[in-house]
C-alpha atoms as a PDB file:
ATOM      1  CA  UNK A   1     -69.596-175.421 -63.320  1.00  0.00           C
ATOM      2  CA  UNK A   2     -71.194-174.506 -59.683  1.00  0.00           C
ATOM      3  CA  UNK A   3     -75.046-173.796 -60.731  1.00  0.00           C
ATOM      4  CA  UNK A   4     -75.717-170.465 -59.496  1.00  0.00           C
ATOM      5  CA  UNK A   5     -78.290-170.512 -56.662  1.00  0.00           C
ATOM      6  CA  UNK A   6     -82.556-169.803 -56.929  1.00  0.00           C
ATOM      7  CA  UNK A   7     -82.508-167.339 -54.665  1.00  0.00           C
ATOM      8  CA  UNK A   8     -80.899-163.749 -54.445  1.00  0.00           C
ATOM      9  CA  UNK A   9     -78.600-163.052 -51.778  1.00  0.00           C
ATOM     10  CA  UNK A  10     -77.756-159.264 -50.360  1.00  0.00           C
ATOM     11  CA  UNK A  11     -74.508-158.036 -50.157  1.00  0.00           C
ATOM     12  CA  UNK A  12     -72.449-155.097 -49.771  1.00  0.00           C
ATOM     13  CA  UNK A  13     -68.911-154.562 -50.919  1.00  0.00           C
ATOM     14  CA  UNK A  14     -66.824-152.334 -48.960  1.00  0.00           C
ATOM     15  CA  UNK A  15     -62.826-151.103 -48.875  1.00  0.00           C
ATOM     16  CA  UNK A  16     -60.450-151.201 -46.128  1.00  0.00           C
ATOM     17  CA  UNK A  17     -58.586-147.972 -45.644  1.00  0.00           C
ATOM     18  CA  UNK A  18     -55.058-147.944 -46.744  1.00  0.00           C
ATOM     19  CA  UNK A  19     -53.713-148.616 -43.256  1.00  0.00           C
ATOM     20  CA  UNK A  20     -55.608-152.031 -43.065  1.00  0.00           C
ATOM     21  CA  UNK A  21     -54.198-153.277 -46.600  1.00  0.00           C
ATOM     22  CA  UNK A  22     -56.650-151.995 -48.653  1.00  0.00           C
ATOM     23  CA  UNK A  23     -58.441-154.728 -49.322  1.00  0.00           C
ATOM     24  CA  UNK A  24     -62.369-155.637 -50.315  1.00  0.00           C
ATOM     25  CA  UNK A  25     -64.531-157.357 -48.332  1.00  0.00           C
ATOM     26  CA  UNK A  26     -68.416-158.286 -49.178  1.00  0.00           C
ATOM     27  CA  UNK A  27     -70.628-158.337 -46.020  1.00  0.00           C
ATOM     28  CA  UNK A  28     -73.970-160.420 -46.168  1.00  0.00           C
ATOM     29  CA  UNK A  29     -76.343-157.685 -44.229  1.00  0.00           C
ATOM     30  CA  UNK A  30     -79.436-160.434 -44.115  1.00  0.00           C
ATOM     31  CA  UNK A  31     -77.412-162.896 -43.466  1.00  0.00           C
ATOM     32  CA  UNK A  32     -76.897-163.548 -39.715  1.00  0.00           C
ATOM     33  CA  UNK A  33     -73.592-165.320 -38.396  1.00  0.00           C
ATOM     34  CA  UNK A  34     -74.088-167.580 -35.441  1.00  0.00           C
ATOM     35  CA  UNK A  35     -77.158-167.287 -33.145  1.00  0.00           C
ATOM     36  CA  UNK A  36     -75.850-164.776 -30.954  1.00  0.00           C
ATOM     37  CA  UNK A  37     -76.939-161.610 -32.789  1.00  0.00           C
ATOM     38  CA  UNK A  38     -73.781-159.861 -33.004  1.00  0.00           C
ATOM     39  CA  UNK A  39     -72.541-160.961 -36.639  1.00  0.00           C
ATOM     40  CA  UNK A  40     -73.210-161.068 -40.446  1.00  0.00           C
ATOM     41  CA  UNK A  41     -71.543-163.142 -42.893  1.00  0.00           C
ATOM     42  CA  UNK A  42     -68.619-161.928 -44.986  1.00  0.00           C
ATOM     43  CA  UNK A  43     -66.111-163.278 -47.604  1.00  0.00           C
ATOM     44  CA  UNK A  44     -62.568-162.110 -48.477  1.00  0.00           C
ATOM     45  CA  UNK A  45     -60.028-163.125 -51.064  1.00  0.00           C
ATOM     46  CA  UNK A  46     -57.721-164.623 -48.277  1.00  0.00           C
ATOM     47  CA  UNK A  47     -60.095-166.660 -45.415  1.00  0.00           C
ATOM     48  CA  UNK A  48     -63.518-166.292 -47.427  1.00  0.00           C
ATOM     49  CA  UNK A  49     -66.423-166.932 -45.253  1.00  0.00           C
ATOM     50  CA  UNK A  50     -66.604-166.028 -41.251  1.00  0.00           C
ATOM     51  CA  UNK A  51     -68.153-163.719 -39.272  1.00  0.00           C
ATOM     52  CA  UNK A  52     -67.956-159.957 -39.092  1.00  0.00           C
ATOM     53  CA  UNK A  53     -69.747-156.993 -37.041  1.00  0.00           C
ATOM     54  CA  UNK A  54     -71.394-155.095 -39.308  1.00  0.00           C
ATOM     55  CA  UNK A  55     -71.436-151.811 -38.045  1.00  0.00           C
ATOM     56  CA  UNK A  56     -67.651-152.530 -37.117  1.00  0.00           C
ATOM     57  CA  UNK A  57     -66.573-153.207 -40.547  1.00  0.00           C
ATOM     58  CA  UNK A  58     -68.796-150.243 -41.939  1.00  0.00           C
ATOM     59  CA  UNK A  59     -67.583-148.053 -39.279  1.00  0.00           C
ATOM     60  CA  UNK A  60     -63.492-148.714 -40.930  1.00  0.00           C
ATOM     61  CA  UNK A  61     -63.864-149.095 -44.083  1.00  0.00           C
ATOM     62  CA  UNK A  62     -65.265-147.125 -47.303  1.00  0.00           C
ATOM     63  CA  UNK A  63     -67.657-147.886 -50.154  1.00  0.00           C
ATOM     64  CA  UNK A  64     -66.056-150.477 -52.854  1.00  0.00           C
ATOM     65  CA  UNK A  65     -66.788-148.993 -55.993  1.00  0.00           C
ATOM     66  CA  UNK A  66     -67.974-151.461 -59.035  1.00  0.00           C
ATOM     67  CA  UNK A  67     -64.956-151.797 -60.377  1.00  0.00           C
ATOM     68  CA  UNK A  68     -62.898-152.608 -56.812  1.00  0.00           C
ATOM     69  CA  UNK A  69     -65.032-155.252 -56.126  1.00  0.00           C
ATOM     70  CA  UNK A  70     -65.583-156.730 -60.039  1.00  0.00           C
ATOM     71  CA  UNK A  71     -63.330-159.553 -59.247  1.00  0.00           C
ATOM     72  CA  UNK A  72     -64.297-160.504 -55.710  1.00  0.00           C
ATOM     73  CA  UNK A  73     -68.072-160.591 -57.046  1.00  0.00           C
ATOM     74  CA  UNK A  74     -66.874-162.902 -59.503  1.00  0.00           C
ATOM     75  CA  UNK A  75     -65.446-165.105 -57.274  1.00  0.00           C
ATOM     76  CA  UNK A  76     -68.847-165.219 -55.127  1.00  0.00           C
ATOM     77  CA  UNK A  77     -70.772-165.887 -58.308  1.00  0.00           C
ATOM     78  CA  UNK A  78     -68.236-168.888 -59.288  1.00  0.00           C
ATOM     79  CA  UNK A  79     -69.219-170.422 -55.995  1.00  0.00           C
ATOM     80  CA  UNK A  80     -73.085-170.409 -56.949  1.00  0.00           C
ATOM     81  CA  UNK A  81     -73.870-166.978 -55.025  1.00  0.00           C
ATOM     82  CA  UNK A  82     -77.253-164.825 -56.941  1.00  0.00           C
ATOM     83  CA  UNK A  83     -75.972-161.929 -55.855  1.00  0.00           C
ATOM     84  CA  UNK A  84     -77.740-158.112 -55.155  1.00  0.00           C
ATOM     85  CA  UNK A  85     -75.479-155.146 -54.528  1.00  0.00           C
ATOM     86  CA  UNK A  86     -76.711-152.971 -51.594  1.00  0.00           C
ATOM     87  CA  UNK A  87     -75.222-149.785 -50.470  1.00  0.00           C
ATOM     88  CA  UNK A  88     -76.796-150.580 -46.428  1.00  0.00           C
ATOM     89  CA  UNK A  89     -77.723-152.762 -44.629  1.00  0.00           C
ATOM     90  CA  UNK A  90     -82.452-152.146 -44.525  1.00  0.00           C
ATOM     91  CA  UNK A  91     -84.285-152.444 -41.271  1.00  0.00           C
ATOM     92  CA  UNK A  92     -85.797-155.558 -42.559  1.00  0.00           C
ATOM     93  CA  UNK A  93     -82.387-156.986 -42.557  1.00  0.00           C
ATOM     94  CA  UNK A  94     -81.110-155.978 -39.228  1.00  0.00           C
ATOM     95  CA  UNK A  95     -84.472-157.825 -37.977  1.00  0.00           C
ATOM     96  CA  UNK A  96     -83.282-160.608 -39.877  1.00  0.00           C
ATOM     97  CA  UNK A  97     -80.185-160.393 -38.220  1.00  0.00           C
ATOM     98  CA  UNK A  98     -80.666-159.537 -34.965  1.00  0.00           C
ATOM     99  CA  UNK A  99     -84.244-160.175 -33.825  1.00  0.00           C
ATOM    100  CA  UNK A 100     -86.872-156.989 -33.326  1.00  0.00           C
ATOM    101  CA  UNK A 101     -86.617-153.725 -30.943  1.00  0.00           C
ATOM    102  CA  UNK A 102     -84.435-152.017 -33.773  1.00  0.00           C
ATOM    103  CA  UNK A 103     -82.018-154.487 -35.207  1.00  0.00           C
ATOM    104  CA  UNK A 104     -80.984-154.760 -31.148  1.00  0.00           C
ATOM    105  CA  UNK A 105     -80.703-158.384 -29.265  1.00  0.00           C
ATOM    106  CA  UNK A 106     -83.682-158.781 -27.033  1.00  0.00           C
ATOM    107  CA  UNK A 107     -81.774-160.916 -24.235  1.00  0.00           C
ATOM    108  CA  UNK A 108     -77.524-161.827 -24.536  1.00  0.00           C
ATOM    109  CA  UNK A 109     -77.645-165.778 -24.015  1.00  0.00           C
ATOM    110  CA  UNK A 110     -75.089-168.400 -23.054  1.00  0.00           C
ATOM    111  CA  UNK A 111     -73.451-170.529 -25.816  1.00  0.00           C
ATOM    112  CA  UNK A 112     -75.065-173.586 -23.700  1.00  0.00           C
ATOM    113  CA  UNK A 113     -78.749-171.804 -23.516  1.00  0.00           C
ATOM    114  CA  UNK A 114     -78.081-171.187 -27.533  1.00  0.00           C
ATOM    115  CA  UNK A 115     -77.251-174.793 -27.843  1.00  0.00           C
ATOM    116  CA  UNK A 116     -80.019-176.149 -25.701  1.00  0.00           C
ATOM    117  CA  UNK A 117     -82.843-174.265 -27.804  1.00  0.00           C
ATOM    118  CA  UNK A 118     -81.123-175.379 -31.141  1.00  0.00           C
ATOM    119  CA  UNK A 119     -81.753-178.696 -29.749  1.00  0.00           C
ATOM    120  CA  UNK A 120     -85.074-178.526 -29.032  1.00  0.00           C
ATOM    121  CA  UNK A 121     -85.749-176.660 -32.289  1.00  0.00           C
ATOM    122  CA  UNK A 122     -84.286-179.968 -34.569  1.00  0.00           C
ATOM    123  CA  UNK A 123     -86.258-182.087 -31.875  1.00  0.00           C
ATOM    124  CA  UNK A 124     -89.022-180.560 -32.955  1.00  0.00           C
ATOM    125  CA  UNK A 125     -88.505-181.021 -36.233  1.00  0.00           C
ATOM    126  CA  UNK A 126     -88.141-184.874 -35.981  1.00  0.00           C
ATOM    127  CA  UNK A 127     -91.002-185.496 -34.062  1.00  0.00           C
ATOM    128  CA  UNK A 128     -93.004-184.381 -36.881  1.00  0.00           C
ATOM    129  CA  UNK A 129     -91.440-185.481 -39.423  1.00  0.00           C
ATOM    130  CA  UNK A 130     -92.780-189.030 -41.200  1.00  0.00           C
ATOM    131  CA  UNK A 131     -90.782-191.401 -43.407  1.00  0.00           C
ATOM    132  CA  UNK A 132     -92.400-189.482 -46.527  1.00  0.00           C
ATOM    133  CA  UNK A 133     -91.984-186.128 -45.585  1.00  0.00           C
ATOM    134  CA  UNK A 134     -88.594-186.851 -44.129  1.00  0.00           C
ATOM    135  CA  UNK A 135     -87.315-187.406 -47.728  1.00  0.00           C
ATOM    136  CA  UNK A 136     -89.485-184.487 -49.001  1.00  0.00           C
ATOM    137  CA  UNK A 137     -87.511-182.309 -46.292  1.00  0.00           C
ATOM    138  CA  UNK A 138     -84.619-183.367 -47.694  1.00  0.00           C
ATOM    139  CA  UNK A 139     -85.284-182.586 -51.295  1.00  0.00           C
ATOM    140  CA  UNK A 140     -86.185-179.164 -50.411  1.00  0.00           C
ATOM    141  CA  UNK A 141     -83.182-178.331 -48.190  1.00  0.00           C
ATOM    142  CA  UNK A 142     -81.157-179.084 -51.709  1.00  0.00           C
ATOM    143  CA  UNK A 143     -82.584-175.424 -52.614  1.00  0.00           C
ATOM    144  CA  UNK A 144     -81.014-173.766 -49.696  1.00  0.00           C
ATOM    145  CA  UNK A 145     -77.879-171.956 -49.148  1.00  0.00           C
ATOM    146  CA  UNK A 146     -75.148-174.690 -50.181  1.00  0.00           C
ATOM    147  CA  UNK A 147     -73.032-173.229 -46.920  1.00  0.00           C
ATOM    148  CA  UNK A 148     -76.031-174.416 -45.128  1.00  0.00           C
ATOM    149  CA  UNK A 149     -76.218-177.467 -46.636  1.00  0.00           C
ATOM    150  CA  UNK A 150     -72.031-178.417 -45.691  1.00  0.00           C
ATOM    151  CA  UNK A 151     -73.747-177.357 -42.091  1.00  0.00           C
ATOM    152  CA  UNK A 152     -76.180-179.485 -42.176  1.00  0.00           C
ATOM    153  CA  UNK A 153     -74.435-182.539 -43.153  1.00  0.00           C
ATOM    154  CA  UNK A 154     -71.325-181.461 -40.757  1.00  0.00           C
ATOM    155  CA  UNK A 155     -74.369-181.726 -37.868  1.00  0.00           C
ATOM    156  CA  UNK A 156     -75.599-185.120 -39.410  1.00  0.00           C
ATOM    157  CA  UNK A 157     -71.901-186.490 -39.234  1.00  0.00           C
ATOM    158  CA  UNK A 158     -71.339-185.272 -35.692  1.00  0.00           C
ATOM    159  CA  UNK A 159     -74.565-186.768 -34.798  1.00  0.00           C
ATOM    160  CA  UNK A 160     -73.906-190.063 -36.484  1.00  0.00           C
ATOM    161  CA  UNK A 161     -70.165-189.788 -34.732  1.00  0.00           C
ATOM    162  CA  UNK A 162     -71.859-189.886 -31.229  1.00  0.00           C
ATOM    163  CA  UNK A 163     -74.243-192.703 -31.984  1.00  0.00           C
ATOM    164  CA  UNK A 164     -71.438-194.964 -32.866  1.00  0.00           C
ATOM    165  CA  UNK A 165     -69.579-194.603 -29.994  1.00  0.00           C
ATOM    166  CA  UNK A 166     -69.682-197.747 -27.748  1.00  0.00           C
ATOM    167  CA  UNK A 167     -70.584-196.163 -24.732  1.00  0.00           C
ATOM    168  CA  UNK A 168     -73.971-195.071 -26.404  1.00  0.00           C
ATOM    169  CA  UNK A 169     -77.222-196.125 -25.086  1.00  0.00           C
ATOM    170  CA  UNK A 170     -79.960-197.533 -26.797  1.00  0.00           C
ATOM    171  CA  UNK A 171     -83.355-199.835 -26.951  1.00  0.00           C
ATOM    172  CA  UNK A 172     -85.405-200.797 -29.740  1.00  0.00           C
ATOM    173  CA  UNK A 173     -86.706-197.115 -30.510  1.00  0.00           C
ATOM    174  CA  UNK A 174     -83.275-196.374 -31.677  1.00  0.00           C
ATOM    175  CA  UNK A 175     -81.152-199.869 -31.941  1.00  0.00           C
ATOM    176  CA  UNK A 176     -81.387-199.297 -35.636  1.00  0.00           C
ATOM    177  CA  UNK A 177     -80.323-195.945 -35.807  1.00  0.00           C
ATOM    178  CA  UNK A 178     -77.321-196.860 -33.430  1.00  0.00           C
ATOM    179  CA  UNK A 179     -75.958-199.502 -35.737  1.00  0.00           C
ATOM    180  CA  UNK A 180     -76.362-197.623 -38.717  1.00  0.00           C
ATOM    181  CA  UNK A 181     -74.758-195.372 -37.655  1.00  0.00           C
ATOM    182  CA  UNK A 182     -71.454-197.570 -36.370  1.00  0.00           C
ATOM    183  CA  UNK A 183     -71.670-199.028 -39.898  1.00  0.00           C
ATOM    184  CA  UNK A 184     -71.464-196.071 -41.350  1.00  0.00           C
ATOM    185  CA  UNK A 185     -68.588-194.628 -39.467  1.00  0.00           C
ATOM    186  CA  UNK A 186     -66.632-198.042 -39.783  1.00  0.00           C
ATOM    187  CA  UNK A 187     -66.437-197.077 -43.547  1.00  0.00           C
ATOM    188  CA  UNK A 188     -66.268-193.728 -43.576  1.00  0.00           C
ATOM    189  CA  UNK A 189     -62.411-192.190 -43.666  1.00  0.00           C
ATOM    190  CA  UNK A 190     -62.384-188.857 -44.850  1.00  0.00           C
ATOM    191  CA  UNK A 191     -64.518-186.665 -42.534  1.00  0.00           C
ATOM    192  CA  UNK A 192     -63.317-183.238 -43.395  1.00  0.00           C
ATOM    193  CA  UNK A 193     -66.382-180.776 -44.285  1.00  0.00           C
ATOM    194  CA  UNK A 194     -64.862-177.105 -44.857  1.00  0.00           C
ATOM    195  CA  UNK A 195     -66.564-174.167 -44.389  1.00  0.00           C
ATOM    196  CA  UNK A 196     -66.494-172.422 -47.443  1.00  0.00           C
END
């Protein structure tokens, strides 16, 4: 059995209208999808996770009422989720969401800008991170989000894919780190990380 996770997450059930199927989604209001500011997380029966706009969704569906969304909360909880029921989404988590000035994006950026700042962000992070605390990071990221976790080691992967490439440059700052990282890909077979 999934153990059910520390911390509480928000979410809000809500009913498609008959003409779209009828059927229940749950939308994550404080959970941002993506860096863009657009998107929320959701989950559905059919698909579970991906992205959604919230006031899009609100906008076409209805209210789920307790009993419409029983068994779709259940499924949530079997995959670890500590879930609260909201009825909308609270300033605090639009902010969350999509930055300050009223829940509204403060500047649209390129996927490339997004990338390069994401970059510098996990740079940052390594450069400060010593042998000790690197393992103390570690055992604290166990308590987050396990969709964050599958993210993280998806990003860990990918970065370990480029290293062992032979084209990749190196010196002694990061010879190790380059052949670990062929090693590691020579045995590794089964890459596949869903997003669930």
């Amino acid at each position: 059995m999934i153990e059910q996770d520390k911390h509480q997450t928000a979410v809000i059930f809500r009913k498609c209208r008959k003409s779209h199927g009828g059927g229940i989604i749950a939308l994550f209001p404080g959970t941002p999808a993506g860096t863009c500011g657009q998107y929320v997380m959701s989950f559905e029966h059919v698909g579970h996770h991906g992205a959604a706009n919230y006031s899009g969704v609100i906008a076409k569906t209805i209210p789920a009422t307790e009993e419409e969304y029983g068994d779709l909360m259940r499924e949530l909880e079997s995959l670890g989720y500590n879930l609260v029921v909201h009825k909308r989404q609270t300033a605090r988590m639009r902010a969350k969401c999509y930055g300050k000035r009223e829940g509204r994006m403060s500047e649209v950026k390129t996927h490339q800008e997004r990338l390069e700042e994401q970059v510098r962000a996990v740079s940052d992070v390594a450069n400060q991170l010593s042998p000790r605390s690197s393992g103390e990071f570690a055992e604290m990221f166990t308590r987050e989000h396990r969709t964050c976790q599958q993210n993280l080691t998806r990003l860990c992967v990918a970065w370990l894919e480029e290293l062992a490439k032979p084209e990749a440059r190196y010196d002694l700052r990061n010879e190790a780190s380059v052949r670990l990282a062929r090693e590691f890909m020579a045995k590794v077979t089964e890459r596949g990380l869903p997003y669930i």
